[in-house]
Protein backbone atom coordinates (compact mmCIF):
# COMPACT_ATOMS: atom_id res chain seq x y z
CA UNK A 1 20.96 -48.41 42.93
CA UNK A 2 17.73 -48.28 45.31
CA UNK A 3 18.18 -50.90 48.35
CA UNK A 4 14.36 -52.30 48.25
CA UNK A 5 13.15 -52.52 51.44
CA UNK A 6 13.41 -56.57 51.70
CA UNK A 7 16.88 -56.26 50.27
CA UNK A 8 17.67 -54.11 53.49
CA UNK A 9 16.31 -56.32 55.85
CA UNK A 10 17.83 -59.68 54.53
CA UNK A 11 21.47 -57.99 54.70
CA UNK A 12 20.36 -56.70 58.25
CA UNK A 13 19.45 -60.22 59.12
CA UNK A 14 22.98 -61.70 58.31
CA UNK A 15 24.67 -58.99 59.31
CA UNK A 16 23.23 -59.17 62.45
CA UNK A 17 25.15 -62.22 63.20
CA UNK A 18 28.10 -60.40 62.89
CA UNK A 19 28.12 -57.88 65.51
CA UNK A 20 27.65 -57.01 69.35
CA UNK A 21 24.97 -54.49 68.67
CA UNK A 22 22.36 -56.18 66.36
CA UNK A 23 19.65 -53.98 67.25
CA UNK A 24 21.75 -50.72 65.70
CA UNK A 25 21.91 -50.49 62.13
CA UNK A 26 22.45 -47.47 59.86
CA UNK A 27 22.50 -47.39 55.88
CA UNK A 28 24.42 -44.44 54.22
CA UNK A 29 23.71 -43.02 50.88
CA UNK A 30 26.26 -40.88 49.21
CA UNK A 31 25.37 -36.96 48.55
CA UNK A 32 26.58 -36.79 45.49
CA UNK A 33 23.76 -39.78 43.98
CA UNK A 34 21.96 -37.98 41.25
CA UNK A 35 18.94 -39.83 41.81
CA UNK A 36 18.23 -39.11 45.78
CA UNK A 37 14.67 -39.40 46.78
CA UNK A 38 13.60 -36.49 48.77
CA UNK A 39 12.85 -38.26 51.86
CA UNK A 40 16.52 -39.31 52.34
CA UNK A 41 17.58 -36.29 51.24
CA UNK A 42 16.00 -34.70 54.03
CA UNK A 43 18.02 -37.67 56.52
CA UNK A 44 20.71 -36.33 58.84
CA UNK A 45 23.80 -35.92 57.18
CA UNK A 46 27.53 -37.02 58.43
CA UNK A 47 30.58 -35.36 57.24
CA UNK A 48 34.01 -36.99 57.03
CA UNK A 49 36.96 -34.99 57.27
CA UNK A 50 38.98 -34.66 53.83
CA UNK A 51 41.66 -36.59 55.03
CA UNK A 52 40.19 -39.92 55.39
């Protein structure tokens, strides 16, 4: 499912109220999502160790 744009910043803005750093937010999409949009699959990627 595509987070639309004013979906993302509604759940930033209560979120926000939540946390000492409001002004850092990061959204994570999963490498394996069959229907990745090229521009986030050009994004920086983080790996997780196997373990976790």
């Amino acid at each position: 499912m595509h987070v639309l744009k004013g979906c993302a910043a509604a759940l930033a803005d209560v979120l926000s109220q939540h946390t000492t750093t409001p002004d850092q937010c990061f959204f994570a999409v999963w490498a394996g999502y069959s229907d990745i949009r090229d521009e986030l699959a050009a994004a920086p990627v983080v790996v997780f160790p196997p373990e976790r």
